[in-house]
N, C-alpha and C. Protein backbone atom coordinates (compact mmCIF):
# COMPACT_ATOMS: atom_id res chain seq x y z
N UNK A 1 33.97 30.74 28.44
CA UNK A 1 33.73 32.12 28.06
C UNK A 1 33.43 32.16 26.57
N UNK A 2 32.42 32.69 26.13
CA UNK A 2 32.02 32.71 24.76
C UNK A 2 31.85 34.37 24.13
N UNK A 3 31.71 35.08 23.01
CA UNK A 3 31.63 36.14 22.73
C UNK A 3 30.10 35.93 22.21
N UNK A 4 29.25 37.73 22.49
CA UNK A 4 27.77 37.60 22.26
C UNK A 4 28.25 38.05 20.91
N UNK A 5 27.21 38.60 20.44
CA UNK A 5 26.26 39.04 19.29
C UNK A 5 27.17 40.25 19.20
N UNK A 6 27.78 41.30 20.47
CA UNK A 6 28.30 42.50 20.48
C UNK A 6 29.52 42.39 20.40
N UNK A 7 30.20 41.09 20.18
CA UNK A 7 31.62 41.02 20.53
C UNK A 7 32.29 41.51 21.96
N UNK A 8 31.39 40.76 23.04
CA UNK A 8 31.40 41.14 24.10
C UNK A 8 31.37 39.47 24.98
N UNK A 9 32.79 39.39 26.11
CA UNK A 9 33.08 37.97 26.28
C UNK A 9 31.70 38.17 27.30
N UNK A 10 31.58 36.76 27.47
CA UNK A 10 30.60 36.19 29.00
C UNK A 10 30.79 34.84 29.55
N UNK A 11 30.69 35.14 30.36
CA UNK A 11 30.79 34.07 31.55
C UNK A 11 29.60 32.98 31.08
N UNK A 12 29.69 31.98 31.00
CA UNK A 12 29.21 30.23 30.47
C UNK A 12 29.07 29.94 32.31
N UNK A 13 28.09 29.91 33.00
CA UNK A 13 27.53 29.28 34.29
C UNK A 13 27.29 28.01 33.70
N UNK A 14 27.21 27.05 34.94
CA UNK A 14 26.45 25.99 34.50
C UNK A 14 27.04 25.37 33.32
N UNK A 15 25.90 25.09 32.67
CA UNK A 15 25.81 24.45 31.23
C UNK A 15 25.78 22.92 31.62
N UNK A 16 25.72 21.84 30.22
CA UNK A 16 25.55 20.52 30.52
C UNK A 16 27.03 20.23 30.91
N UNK A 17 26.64 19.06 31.30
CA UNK A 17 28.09 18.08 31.42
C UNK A 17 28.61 18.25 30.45
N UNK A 18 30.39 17.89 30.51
CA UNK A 18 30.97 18.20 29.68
C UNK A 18 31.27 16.32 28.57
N UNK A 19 30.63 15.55 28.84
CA UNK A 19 30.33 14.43 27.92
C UNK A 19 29.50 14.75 27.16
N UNK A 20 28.86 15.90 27.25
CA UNK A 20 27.65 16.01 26.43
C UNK A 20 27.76 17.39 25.64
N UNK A 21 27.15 17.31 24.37
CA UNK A 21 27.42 18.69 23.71
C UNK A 21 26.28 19.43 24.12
N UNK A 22 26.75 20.82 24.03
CA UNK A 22 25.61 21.82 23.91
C UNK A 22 24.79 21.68 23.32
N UNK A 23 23.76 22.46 23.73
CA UNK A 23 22.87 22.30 22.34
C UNK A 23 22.12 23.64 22.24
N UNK A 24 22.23 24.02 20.69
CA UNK A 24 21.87 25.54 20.69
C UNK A 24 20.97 25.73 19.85
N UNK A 25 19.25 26.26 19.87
CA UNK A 25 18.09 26.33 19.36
C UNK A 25 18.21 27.63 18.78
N UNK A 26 18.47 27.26 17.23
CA UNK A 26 18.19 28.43 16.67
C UNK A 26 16.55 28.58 15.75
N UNK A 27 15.69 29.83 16.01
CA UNK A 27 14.80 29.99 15.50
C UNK A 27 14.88 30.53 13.94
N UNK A 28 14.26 29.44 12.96
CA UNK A 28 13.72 30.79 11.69
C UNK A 28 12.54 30.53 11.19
N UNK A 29 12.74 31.84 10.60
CA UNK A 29 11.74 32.38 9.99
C UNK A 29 11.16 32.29 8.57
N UNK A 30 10.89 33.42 8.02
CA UNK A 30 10.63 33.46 6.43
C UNK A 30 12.04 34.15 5.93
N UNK A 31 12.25 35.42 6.45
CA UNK A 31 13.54 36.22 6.19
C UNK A 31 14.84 35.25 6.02
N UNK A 32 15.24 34.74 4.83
CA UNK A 32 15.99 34.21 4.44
C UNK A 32 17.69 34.72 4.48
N UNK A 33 17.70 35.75 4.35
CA UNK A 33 19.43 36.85 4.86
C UNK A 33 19.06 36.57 6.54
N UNK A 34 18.27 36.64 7.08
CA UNK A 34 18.67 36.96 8.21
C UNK A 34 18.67 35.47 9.13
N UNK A 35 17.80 34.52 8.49
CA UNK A 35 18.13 33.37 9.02
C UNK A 35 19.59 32.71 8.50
N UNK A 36 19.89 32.94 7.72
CA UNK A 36 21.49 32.68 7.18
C UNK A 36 22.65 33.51 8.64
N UNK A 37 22.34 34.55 8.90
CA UNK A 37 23.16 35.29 9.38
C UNK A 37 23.51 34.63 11.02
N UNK A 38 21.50 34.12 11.18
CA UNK A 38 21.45 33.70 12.28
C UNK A 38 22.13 32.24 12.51
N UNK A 39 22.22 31.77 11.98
CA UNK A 39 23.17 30.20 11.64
C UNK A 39 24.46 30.19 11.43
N UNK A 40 24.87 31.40 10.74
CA UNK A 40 26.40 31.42 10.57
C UNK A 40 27.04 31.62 12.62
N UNK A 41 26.15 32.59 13.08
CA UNK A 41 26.27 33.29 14.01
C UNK A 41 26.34 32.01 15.18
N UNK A 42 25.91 31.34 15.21
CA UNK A 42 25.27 30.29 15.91
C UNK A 42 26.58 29.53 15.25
N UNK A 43 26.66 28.90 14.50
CA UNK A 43 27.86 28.00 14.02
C UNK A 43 29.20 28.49 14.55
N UNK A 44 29.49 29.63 14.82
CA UNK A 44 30.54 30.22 14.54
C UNK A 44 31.44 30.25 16.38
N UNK A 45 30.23 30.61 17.27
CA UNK A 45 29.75 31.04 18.24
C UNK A 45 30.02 29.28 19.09
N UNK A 46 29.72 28.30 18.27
CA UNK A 46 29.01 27.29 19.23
C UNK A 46 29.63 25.97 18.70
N UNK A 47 30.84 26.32 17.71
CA UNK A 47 31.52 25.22 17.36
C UNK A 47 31.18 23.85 17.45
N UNK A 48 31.65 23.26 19.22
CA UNK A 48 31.62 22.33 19.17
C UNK A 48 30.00 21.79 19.36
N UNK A 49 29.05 23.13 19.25
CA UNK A 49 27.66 22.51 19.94
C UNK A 49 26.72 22.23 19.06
N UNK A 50 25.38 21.28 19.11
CA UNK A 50 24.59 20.60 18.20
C UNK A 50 24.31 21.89 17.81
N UNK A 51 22.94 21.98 16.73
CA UNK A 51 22.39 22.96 16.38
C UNK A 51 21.41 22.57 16.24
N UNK A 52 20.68 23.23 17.23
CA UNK A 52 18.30 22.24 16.86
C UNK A 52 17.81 24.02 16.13
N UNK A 53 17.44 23.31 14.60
CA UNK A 53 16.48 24.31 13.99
C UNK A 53 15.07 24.60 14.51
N UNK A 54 14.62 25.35 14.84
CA UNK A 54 13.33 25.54 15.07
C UNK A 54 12.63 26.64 13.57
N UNK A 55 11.58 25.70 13.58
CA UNK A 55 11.20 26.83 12.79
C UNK A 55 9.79 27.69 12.81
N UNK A 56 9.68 28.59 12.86
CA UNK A 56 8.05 29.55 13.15
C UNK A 56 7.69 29.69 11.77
N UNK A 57 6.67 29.34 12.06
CA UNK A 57 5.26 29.61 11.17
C UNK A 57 4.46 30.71 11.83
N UNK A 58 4.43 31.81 11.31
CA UNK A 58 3.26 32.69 11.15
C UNK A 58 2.67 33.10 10.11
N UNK A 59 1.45 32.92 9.93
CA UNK A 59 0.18 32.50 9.13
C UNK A 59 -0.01 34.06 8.78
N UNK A 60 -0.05 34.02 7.69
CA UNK A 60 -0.92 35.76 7.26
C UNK A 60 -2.45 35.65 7.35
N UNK A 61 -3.18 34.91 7.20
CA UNK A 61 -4.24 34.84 7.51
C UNK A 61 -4.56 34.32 8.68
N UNK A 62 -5.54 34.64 10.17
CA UNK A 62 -5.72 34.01 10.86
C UNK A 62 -6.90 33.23 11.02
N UNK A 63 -7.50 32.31 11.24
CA UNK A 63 -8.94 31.80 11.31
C UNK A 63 -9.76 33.01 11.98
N UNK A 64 -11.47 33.54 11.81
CA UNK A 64 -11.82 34.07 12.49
C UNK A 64 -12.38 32.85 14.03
N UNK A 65 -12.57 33.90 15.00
CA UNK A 65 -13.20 32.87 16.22
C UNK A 65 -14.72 32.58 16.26
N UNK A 66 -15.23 31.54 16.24
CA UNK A 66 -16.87 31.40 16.36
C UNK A 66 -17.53 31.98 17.03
């Protein structure tokens, strides 16, 4: 049982074997406060579990199409 985002418990189905750690994909961004928040959140949340950064790139400029 883990607590969300709302401080609200939930039920953990499934999941990997328990030899194996979780593993929890957190996405960031450019927004620097909020990718912090999102990592603390994730750390906090997921103790014993890995943490895979992902990170997005979105381009302010896009190529035009031929």
């Amino acid at each position: 049982e883990r607590r969300n985002r709302m401080g609200e418990n939930r039920e953990i189905a499934g999941g990997p074997p328990s030899d194996q750690p979780e593993r929890v994909y957190v996405a960031l961004g450019k927004c620097f406060k909020k990718n912090v928040k999102n990592l603390k959140w994730s750390i906090r949340n997921f103790p014993d579990g890995t943490i895979v950064i992902l990170h997005v790139h979105d381009p302010q400029e896009r190529p035009a199409a031929p």
